[in-house]
C-alpha atoms as a PDB file:
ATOM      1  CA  UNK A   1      20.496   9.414 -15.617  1.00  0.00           C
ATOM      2  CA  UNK A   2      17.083  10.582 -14.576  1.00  0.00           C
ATOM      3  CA  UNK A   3      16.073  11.895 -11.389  1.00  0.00           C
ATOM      4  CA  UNK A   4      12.807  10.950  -9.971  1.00  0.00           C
ATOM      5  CA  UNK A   5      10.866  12.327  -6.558  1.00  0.00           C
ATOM      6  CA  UNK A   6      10.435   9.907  -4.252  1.00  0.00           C
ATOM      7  CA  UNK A   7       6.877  10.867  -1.859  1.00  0.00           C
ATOM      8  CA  UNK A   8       8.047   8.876   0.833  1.00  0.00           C
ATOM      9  CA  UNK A   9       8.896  10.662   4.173  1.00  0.00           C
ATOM     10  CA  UNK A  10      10.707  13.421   3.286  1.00  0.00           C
ATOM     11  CA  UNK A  11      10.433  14.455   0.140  1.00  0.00           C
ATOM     12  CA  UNK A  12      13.691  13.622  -2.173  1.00  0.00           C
ATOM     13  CA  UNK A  13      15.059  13.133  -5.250  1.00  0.00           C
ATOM     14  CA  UNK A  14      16.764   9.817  -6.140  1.00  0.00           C
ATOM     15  CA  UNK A  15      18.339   8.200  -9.221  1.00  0.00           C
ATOM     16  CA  UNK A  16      17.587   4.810 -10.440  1.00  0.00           C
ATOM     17  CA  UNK A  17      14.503   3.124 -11.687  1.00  0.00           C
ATOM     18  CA  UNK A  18      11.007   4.465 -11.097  1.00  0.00           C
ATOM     19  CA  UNK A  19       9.483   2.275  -8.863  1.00  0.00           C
ATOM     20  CA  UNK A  20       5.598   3.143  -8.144  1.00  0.00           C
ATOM     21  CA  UNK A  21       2.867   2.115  -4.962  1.00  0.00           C
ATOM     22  CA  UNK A  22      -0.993   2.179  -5.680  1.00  0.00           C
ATOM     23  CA  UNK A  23      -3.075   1.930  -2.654  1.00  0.00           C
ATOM     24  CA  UNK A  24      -6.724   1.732  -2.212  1.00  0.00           C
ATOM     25  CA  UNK A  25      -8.847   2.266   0.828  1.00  0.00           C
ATOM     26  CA  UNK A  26     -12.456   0.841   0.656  1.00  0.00           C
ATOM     27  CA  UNK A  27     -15.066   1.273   3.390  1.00  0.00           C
ATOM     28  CA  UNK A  28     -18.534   1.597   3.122  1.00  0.00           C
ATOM     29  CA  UNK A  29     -18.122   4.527   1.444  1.00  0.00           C
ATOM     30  CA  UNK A  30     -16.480   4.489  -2.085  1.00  0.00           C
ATOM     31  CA  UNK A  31     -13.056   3.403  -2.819  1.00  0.00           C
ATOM     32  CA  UNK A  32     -10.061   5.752  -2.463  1.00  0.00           C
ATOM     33  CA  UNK A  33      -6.815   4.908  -4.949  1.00  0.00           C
ATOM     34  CA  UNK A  34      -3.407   7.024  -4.141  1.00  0.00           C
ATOM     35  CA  UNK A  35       0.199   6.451  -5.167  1.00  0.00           C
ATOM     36  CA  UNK A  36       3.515   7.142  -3.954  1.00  0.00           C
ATOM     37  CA  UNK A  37       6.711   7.670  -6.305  1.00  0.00           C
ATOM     38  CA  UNK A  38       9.220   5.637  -4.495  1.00  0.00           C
ATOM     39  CA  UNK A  39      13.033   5.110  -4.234  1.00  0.00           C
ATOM     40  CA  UNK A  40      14.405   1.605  -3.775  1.00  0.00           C
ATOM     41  CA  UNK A  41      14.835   2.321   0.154  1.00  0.00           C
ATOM     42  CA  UNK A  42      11.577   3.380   0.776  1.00  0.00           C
ATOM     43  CA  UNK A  43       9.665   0.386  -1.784  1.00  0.00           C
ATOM     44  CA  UNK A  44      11.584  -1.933   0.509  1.00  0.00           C
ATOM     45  CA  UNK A  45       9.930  -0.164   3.486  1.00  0.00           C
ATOM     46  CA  UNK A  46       6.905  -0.123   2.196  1.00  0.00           C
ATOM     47  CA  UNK A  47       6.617  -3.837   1.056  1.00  0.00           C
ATOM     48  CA  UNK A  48       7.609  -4.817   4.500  1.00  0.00           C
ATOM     49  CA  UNK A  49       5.081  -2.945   5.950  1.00  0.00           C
ATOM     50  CA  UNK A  50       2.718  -4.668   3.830  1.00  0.00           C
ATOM     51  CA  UNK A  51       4.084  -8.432   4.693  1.00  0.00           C
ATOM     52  CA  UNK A  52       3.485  -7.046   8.363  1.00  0.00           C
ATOM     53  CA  UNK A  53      -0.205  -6.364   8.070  1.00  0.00           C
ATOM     54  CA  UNK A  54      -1.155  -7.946   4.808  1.00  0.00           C
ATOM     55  CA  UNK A  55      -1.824 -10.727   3.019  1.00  0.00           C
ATOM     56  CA  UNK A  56       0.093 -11.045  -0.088  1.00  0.00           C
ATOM     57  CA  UNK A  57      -2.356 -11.967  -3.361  1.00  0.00           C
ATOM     58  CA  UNK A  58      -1.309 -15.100  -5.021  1.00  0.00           C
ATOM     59  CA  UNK A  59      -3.962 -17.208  -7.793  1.00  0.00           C
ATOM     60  CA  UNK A  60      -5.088 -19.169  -5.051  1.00  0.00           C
ATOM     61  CA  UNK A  61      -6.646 -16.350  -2.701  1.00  0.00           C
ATOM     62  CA  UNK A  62     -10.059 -17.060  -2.246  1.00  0.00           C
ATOM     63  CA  UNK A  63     -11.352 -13.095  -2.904  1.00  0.00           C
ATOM     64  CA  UNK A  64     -13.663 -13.607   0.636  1.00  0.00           C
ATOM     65  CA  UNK A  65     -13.810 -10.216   2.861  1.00  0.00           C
ATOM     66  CA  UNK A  66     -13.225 -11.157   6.355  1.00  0.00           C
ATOM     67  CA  UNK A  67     -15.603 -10.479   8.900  1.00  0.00           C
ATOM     68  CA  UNK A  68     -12.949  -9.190  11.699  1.00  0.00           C
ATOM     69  CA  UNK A  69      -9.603  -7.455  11.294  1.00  0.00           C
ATOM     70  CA  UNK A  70      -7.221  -9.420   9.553  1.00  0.00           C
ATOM     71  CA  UNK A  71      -4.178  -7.813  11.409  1.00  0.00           C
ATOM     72  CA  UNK A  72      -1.687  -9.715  14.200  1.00  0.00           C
ATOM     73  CA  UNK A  73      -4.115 -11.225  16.305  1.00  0.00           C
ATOM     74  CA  UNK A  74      -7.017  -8.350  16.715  1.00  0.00           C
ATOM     75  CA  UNK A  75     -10.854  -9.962  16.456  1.00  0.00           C
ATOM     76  CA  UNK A  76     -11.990  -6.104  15.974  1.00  0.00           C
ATOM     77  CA  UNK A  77     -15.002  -5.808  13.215  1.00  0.00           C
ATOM     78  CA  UNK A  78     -13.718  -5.116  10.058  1.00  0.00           C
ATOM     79  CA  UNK A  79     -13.618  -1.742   9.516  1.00  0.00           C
ATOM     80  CA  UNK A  80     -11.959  -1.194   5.305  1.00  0.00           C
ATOM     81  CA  UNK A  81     -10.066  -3.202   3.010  1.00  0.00           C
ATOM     82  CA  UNK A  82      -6.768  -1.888   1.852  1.00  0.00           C
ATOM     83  CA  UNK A  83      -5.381  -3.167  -1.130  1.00  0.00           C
ATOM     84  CA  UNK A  84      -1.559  -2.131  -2.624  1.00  0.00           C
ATOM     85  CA  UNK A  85      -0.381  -2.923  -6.178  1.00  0.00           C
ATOM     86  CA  UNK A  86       4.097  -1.884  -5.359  1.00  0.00           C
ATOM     87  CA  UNK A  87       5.702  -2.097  -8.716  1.00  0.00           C
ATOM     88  CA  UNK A  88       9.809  -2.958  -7.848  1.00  0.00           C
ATOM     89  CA  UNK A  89      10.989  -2.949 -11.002  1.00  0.00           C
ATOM     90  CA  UNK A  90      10.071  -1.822 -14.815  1.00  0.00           C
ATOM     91  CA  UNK A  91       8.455  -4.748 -16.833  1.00  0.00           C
ATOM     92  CA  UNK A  92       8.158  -7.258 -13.799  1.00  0.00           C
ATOM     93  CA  UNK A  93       4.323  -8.200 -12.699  1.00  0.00           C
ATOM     94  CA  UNK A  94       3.322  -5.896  -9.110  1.00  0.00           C
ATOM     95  CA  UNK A  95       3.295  -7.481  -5.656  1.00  0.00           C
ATOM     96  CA  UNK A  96      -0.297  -7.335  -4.896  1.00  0.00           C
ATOM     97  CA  UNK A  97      -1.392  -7.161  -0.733  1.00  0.00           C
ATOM     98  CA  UNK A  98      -5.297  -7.197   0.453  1.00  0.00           C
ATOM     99  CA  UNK A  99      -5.993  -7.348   4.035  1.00  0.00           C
ATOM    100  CA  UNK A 100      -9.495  -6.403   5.882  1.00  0.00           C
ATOM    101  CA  UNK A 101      -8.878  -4.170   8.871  1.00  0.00           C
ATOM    102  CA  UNK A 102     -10.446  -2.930  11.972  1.00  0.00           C
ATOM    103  CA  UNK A 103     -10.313   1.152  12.376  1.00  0.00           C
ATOM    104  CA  UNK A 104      -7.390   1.196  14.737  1.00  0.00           C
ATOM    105  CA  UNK A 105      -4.903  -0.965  12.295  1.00  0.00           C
ATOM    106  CA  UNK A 106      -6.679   0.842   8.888  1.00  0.00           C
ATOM    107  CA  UNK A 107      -5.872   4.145  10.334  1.00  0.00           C
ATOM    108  CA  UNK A 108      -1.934   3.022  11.691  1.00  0.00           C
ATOM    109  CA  UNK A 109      -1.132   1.044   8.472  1.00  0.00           C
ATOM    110  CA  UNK A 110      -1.973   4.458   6.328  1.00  0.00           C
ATOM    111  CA  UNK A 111      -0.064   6.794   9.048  1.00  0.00           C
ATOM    112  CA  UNK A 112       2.673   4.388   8.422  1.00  0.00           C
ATOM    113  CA  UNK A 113       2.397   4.277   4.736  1.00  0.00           C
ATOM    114  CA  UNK A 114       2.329   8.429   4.729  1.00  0.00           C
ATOM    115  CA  UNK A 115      -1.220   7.873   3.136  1.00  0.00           C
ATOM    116  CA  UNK A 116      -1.727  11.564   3.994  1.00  0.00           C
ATOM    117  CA  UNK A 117       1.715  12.387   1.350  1.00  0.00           C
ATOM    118  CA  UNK A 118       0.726   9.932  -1.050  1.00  0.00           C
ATOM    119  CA  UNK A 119      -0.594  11.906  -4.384  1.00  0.00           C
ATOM    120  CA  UNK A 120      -3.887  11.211  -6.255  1.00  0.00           C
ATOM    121  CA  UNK A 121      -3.811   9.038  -9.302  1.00  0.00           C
ATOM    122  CA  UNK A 122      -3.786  11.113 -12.696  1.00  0.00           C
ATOM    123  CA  UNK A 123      -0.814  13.420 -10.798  1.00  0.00           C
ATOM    124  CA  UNK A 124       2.913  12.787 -12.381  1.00  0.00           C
END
């Protein structure tokens, strides 16, 4: 069986299927896209991160950027919008989170994602 590397804390190796995380950053500047290589522990992390802070995208989200953070209760100004495509599972359609954050939850949600390990797009 294959061995992948998972980027998630500290850097390992697991067996299993591939499971992948794109996540975008967009301020007013342009648009930042990174991925993490994930085990199945660490995709679970990460997707319950995202239910924490996030809004999950589903056919009926209206595509409207919000005004003030979206996170918990905070009425902050809206800072970014941070969008994550987590693939689980070979052939099965991504979970797909969008949520429009203040500069305080933008910068904790991507300390707790390891946005700083995650590698650019276009790296294996």
């Amino acid at each position: 069986m294959a061995m992948y590397p998972c980027t998630f804390g500290m850097p390992h190796r697991y067996q299993g299927a591939q499971r992948s995380a794109y996540m975008s950053r967009a301020s007013s500047s342009r648009p930042t896209t990174l991925k993490h290589r994930l085990c199945k522990q660490h995709a679970n992390t990460l997707e319950a991160l995202c239910d924490a802070m996030l809004a999950t995208v589903s056919p009926t989200t209206d595509g409207q950027m919000s005004m003030v953070c979206e996170a918990y209760d905070c009425v902050e100004p809206r800072y970014e919008t941070i969008y994550v495509r987590l693939f689980n599972e070979q052939g099965t359609e991504p979970d797909e989170f969008i949520g429009d954050l203040c500069r305080e939850h933008a910068d904790a949600f991507a300390s707790e994602v390891q946005w700083a390990s995650m590698l650019r797009v276009g790296d294996p």
